[in-house]
Protein backbone atom coordinates (compact mmCIF):
# COMPACT_ATOMS: atom_id res chain seq x y z
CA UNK A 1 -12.39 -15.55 -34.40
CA UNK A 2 -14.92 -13.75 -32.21
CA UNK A 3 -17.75 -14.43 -34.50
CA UNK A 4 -16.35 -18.28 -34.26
CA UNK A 5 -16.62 -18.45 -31.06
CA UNK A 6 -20.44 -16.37 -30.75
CA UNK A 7 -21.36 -19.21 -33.36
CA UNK A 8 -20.17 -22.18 -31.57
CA UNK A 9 -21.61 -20.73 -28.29
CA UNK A 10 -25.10 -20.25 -30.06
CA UNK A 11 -25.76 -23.21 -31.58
CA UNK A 12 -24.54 -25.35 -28.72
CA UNK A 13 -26.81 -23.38 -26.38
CA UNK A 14 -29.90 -23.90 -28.90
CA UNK A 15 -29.23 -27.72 -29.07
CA UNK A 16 -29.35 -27.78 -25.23
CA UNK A 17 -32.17 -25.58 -25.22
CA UNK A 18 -34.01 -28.02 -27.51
CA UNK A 19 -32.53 -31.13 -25.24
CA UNK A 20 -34.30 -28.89 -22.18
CA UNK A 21 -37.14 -28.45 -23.23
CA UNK A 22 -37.96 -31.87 -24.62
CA UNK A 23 -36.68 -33.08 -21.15
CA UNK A 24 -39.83 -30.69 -19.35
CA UNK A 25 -42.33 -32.17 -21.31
CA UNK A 26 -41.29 -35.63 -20.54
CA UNK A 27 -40.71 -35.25 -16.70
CA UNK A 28 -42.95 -32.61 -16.21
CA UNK A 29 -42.43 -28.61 -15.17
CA UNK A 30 -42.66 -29.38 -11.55
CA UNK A 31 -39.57 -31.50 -11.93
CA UNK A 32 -37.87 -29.58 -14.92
CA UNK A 33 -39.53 -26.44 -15.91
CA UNK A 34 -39.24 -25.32 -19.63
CA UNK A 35 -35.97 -23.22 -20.27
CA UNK A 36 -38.21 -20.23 -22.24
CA UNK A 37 -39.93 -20.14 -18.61
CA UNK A 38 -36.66 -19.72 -16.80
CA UNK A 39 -35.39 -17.22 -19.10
CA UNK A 40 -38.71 -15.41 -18.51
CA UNK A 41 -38.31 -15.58 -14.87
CA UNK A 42 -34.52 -14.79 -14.65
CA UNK A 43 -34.74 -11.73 -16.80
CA UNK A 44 -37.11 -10.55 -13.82
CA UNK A 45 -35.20 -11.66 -11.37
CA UNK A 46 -32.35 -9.80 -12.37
CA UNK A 47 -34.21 -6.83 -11.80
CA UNK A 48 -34.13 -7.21 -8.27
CA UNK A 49 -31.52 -6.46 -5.52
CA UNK A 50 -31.85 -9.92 -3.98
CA UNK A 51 -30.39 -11.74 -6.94
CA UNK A 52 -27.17 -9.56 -7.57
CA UNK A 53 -26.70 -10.01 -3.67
CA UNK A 54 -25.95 -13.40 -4.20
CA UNK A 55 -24.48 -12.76 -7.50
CA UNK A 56 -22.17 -10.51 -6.17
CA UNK A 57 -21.03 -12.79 -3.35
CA UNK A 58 -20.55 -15.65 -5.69
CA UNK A 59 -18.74 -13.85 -8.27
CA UNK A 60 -16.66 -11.74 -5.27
CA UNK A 61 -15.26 -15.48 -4.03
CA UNK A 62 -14.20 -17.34 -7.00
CA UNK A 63 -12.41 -14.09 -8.30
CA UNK A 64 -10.82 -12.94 -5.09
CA UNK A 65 -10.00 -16.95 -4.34
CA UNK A 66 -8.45 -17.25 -8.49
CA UNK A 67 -6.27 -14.36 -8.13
CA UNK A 68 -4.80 -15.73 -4.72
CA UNK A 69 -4.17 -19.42 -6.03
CA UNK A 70 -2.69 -18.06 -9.02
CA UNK A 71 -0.04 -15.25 -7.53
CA UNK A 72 0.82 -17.90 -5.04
CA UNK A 73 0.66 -21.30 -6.74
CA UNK A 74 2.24 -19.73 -10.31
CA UNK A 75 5.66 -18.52 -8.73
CA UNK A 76 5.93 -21.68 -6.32
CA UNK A 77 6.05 -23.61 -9.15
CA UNK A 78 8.05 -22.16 -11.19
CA UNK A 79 10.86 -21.82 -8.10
CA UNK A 80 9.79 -25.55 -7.22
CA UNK A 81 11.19 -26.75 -10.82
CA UNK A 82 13.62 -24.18 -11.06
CA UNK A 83 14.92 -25.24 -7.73
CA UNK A 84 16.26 -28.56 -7.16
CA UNK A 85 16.93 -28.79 -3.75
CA UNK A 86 13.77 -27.06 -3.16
CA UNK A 87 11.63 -29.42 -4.76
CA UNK A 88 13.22 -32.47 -3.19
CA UNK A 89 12.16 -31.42 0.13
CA UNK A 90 9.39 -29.83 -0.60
CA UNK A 91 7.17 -31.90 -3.27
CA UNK A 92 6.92 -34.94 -1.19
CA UNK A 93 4.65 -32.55 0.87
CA UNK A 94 2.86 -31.32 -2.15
CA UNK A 95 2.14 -35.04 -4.17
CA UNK A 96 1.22 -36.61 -0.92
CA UNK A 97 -1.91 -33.55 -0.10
CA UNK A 98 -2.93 -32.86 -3.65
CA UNK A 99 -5.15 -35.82 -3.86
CA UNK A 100 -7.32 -34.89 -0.53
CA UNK A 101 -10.25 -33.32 -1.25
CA UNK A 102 -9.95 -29.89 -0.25
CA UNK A 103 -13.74 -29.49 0.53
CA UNK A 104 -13.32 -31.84 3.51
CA UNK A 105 -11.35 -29.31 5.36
CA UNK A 106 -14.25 -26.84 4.66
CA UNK A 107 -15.50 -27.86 8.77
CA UNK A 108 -12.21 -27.18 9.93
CA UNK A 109 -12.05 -23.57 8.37
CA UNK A 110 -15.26 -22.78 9.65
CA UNK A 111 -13.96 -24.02 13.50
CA UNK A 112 -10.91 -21.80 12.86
CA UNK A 113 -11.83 -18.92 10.71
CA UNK A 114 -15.59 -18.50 11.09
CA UNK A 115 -18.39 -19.01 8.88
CA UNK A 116 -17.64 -15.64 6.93
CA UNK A 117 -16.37 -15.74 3.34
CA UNK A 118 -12.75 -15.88 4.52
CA UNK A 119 -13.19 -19.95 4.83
CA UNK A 120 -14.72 -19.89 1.72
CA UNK A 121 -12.62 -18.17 0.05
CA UNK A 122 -9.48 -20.13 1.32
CA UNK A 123 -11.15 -23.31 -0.06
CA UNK A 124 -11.27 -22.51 -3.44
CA UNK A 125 -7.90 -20.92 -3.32
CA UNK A 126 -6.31 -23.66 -1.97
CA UNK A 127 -8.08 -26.20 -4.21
CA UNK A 128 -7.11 -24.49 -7.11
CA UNK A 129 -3.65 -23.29 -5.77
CA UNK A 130 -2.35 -27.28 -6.30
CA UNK A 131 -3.79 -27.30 -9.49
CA UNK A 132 -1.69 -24.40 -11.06
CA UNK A 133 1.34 -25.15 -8.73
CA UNK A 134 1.45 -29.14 -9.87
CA UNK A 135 1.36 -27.54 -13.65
CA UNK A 136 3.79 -24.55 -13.52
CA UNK A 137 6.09 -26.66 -12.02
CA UNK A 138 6.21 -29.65 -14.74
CA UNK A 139 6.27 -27.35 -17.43
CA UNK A 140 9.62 -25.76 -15.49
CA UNK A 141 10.96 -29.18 -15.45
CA UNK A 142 10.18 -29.74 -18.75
CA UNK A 143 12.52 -27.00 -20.45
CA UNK A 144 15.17 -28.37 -22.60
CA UNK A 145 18.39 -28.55 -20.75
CA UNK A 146 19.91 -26.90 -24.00
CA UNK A 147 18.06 -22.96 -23.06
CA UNK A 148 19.62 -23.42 -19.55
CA UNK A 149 23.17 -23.66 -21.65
CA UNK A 150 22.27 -20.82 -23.29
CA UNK A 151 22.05 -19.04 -20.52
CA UNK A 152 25.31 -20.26 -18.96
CA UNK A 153 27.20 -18.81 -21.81
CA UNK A 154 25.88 -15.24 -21.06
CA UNK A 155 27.28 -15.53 -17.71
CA UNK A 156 30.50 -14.28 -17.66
CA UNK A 157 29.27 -11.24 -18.95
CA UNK A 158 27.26 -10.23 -15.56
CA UNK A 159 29.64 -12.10 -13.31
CA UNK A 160 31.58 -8.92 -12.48
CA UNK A 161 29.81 -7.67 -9.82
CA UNK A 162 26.53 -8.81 -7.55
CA UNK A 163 24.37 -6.11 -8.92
CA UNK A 164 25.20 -7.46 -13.40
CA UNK A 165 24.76 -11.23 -11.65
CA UNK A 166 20.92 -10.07 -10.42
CA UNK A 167 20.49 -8.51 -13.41
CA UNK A 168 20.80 -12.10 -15.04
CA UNK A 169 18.91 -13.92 -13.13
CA UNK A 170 16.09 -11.45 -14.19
CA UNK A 171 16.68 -11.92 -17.35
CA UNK A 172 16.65 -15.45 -17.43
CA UNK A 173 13.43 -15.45 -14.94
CA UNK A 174 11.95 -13.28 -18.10
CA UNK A 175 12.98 -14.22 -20.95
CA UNK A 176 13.21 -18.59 -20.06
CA UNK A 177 11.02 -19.36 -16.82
CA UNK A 178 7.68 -17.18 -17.17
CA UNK A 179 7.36 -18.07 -20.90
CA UNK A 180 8.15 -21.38 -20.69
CA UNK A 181 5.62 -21.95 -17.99
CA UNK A 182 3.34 -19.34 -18.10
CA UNK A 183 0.90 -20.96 -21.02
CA UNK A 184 0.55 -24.05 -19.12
CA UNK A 185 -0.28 -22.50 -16.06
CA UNK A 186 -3.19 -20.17 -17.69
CA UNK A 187 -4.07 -23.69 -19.15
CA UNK A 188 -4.30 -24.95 -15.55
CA UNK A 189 -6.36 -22.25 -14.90
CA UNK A 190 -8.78 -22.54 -17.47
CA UNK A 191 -9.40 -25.76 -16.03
CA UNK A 192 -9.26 -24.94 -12.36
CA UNK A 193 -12.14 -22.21 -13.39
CA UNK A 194 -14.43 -24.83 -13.40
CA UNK A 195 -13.31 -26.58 -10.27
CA UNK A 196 -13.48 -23.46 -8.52
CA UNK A 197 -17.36 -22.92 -9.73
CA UNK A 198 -17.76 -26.68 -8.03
CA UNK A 199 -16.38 -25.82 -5.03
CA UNK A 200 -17.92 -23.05 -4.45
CA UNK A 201 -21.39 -24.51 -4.75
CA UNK A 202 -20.61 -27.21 -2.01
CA UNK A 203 -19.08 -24.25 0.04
CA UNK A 204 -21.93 -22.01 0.01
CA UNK A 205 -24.52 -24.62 0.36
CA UNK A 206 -24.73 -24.19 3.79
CA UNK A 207 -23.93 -22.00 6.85
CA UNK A 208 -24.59 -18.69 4.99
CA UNK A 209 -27.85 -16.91 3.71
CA UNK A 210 -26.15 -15.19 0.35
CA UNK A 211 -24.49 -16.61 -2.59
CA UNK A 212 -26.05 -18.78 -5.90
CA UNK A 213 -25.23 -21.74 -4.06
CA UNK A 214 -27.18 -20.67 -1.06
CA UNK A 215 -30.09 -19.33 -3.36
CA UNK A 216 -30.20 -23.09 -5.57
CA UNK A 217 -30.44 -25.18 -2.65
CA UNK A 218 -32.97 -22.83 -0.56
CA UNK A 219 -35.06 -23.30 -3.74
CA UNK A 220 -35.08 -26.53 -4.14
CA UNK A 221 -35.64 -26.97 -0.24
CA UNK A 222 -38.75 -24.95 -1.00
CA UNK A 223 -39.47 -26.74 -4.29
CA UNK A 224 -38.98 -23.29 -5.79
CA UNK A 225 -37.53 -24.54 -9.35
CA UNK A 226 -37.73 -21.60 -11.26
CA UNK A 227 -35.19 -19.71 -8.95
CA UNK A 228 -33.19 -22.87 -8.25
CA UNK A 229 -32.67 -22.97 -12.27
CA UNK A 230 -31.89 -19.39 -12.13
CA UNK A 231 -29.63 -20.08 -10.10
CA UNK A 232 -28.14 -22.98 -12.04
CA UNK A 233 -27.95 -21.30 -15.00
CA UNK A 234 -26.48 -18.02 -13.27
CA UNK A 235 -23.39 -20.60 -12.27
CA UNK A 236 -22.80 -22.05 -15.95
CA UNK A 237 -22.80 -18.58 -17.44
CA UNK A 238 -20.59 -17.22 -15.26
CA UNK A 239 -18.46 -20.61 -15.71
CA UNK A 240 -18.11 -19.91 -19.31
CA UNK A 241 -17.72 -16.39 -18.76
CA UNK A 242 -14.28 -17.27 -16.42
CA UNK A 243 -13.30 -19.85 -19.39
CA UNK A 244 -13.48 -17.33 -21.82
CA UNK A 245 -11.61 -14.40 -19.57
CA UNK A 246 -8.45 -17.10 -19.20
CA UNK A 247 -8.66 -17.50 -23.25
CA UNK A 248 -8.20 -13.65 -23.47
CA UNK A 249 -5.51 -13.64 -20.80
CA UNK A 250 -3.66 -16.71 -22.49
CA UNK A 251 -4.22 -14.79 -26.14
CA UNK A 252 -2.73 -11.50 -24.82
CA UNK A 253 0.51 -12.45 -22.05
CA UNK A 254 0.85 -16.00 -24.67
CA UNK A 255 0.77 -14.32 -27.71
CA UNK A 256 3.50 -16.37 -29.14
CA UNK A 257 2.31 -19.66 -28.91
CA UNK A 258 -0.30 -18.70 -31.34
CA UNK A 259 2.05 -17.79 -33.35
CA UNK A 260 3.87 -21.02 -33.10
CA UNK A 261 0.93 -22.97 -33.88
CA UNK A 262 -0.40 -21.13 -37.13
């Protein structure tokens, strides 16, 4: 499977190569340098402290802001479609916000909280919070009403006492809620990886001096493409890099959907 997916990788990222570079010689390198002269220049740029400054503070963000959305927006959904009364008086709030644009607010957050990373940071959490949230919680509503019955019929076993009756409601939480829901929320964010590599370019685009999406647009302010692509091509890689990390997660907590499936 690995070598699979090393082989699909390469030979998508030589046909793009070869799309590239055929692209330089018809606009020219001052508009689109060739990719072999990017790679050059990024494998010396890496060298340097000023690239894995903004490295760092790009990577730092979407991670910190992905394990936030998810530890909040995975159990909220699961209680919102676990929880009837819950989620009548509490979706209305979340079906009429999801479709703002979160990066509209990202004024507001720097008027409240500063220009630091802690706006940042609250952007892409938030923007990728509804994402898993919306998910978890269909995939909760979507369990067949027979595994619920199930579960009723194991009830009078822990109904003598308060401490057997918590004891079931962990097991159910364990054994019918996280696994019913917990593949289509890594799904959700496997997508929401991506979403959160878009946001954060718009976010650090402006008002701060580190980050990849400080360093692309700085270069391209300068006409400085070689950086700017470095800087481009720093953001895809680490988007696929993200993609690939949720696979491993969904392989490893999900193991038997694969199962399932073969």
């Amino acid at each position: 499977m690995k070598n699979s997916v090393f082989f699909r990788y390469s030979y998508t990222i030589i046909i793009l190569g070869i799309i590239w570079h055929i692209g330089a010689i018809y606009f020219g390198e001052f508009i689109l340098p060739k990719p072999l002269n990017v790679l050059n220049y990024m494998f010396s740029f890496l060298q340097t402290k000023e690239y894995w400054i903004h490295a760092f503070s790009s990577f730092y963000r979407v991670i910190i802001a992905l394990c936030i959305a998810f530890s909040i927006g995975f159990p909220l959904g699961m209680y919102m479609g676990y929880k009837k009364k819950f989620d009548v008086c509490f979706s209305p709030f979340i079906f009429l916000t999801y479709p703002i644009p979160k990066i509209v607010f990202l004024p507001l957050f720097f008027m409240l909280l500063g220009i630091g990373d802690v706006s940042r940071i609250l952007l892409i959490s938030l923007t990728v919070l509804y994402q898993i949230l919306v998910v978890t919680r269909a995939s909760v509503l979507s369990i067949d009403k027979k595994y619920f019955d199930s579960f009723k019929s194991l009830l009078p076993i822990y109904e003598e006492n308060n401490k057997k009756r918590r004891h079931f409601r962990k097991e159910k939480l364990f054994h019918l809620l996280i696994p019913a829901s917990l593949p289509s929320a890594l799904t959700a964010l496997k997508i929401a990886s991506g979403t959160a590599i878009a946001v954060l370019f718009m976010a650090e685009s402006f008002a701060t001096q580190e980050g990849l999406g400080f360093l692309i647009m700085d270069s391209w302010g300068r006409g400085d493409t070689l950086p700017m692509f470095s800087g481009i091509l720093s953001l895809c890689f680490f988007g696929i890099i993200l993609y690939e990390f949720c696979n491993l997660l969904e392989h490893y907590f999900c193991k038997w959907t694969f199962v399932l499936t073969k």
